[in-house]
Protein backbone atom coordinates (compact mmCIF):
# COMPACT_ATOMS: atom_id res chain seq x y z
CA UNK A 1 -16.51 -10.39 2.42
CA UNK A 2 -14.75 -9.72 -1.17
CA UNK A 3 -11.42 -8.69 -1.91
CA UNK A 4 -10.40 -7.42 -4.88
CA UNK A 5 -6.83 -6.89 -5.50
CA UNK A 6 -5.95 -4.22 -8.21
CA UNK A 7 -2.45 -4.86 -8.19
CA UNK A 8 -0.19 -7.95 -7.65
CA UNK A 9 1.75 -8.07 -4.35
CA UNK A 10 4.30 -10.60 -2.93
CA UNK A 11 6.32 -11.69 -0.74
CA UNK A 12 9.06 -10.25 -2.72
CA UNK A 13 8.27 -6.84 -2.86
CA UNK A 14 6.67 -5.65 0.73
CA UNK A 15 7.97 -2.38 0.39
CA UNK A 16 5.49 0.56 -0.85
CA UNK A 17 7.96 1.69 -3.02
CA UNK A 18 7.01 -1.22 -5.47
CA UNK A 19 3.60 0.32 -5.63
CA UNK A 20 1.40 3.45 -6.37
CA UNK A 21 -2.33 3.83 -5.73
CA UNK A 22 -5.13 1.73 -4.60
CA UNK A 23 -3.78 -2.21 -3.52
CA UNK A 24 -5.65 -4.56 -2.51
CA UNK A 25 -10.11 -3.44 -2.06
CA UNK A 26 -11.97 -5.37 0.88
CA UNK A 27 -16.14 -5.26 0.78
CA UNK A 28 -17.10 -6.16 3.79
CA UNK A 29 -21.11 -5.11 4.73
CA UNK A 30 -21.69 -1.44 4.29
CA UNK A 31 -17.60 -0.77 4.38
CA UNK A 32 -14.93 -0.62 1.72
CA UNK A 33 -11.77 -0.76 2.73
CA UNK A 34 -8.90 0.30 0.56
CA UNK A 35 -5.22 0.03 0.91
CA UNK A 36 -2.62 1.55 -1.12
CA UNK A 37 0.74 3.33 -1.43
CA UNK A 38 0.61 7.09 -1.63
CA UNK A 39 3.12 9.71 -1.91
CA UNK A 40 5.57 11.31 -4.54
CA UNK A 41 9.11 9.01 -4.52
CA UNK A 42 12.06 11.17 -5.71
CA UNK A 43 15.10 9.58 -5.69
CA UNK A 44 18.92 9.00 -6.89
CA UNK A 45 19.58 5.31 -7.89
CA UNK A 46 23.09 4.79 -9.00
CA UNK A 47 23.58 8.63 -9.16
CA UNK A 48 20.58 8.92 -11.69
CA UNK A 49 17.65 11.03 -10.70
CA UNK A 50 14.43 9.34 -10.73
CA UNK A 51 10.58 10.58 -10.40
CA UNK A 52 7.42 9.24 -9.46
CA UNK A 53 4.55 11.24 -9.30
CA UNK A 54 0.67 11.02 -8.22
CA UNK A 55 0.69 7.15 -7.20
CA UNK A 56 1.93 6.04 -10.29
CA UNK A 57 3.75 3.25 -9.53
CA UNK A 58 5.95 3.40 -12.50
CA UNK A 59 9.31 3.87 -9.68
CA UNK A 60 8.91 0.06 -9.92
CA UNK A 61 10.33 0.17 -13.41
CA UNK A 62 13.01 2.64 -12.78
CA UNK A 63 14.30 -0.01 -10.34
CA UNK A 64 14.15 -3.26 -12.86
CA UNK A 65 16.82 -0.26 -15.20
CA UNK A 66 19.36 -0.41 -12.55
CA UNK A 67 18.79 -4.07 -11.93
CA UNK A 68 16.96 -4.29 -8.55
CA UNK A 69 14.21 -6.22 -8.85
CA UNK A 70 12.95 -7.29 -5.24
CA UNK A 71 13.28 -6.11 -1.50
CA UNK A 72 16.31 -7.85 -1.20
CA UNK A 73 17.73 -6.10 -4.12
CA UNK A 74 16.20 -2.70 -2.74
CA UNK A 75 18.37 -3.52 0.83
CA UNK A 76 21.56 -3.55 -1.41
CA UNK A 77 21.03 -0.81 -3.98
CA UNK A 78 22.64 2.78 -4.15
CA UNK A 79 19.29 4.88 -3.30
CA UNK A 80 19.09 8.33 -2.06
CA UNK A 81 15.82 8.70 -1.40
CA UNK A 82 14.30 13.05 -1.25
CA UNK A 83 10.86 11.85 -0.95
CA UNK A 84 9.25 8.44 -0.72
CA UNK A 85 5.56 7.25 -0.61
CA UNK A 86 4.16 4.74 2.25
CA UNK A 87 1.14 2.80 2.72
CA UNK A 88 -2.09 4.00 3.95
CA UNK A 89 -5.38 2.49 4.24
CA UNK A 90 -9.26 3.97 4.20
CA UNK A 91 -12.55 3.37 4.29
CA UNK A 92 -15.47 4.05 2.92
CA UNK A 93 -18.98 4.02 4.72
CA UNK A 94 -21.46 2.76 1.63
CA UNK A 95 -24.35 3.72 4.72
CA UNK A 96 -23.27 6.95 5.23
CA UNK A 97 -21.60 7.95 1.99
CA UNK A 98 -18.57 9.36 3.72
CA UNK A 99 -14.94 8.56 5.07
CA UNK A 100 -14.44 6.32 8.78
CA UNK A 101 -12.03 8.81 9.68
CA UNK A 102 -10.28 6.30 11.72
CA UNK A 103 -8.92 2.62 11.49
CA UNK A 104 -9.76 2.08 14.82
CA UNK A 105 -13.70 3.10 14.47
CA UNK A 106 -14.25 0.58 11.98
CA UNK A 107 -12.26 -2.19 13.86
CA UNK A 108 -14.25 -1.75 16.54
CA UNK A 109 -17.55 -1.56 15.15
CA UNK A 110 -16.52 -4.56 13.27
CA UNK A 111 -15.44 -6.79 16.27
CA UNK A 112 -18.79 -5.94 17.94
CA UNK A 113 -20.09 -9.30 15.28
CA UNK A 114 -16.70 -11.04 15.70
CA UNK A 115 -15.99 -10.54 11.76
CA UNK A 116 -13.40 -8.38 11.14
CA UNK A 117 -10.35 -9.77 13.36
CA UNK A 118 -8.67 -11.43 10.77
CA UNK A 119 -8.03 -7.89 9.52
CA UNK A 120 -5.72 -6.94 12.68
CA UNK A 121 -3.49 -9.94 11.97
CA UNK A 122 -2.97 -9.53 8.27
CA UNK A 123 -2.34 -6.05 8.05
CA UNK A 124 0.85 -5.74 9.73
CA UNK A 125 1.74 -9.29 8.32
CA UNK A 126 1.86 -7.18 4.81
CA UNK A 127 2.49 -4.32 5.66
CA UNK A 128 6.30 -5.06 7.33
């Protein structure tokens, strides 16, 4: 197994709207998985209008201006959200050059070997 993380993440910002794009990368035998934070974020911070478009993560920064820097600040802050992005995760097939088109295939082709369970128990550890 390899991961590759292609952004930072923390414990202080959980929330997708910290990110945009690809995450964290996981190799693990013919399978890549990938998860990331998709979606447009359009929002009013402190009566401002804000944009973030095509998973580019730069909402983060429009944040940091009006002083919220974490999840704790994000609880507090003035936000009106029109659209916001979440996180999503996929994966790739290396074998058969194509999309699993669900989480649940791969899990369970992955269990059949007893390698993949960790998986189960960290996602929703990072993803709440």
């Amino acid at each position: 197994m390899k991961v590759k993380w292609l952004q930072k993440f923390d414990n202080e910002h959980k929330d997708s709207i910290w990110y945009g794009g690809d995450i964290v990368s996981i190799k693990l035998g013919r399978y890549l998985v990938t998860i990331g934070a998709f979606g447009d974020i359009a929002a009013y911070i402190n009566g401002e209008y804000y944009k973030d478009k095509n998973n580019g993560g730069m909402f983060k920064e429009y944040l940091n201006e009006q002083g919220i820097f974490n999840d704790e600040d994000l609880k507090k802050a003035n936000i009106e959200f029109e659209n916001n992005n979440w996180f999503e995760a996929y994966i790739w097939d290396e074998k058969d050059k194509n999309y699993v088109e669900t989480f649940d295939t791969i899990i369970d082709e992955l269990d059949r070997n007893d390698n993949f369970n960790w998986v189960k128990d960290w996602l929703p550890e990072i993803l709440n």
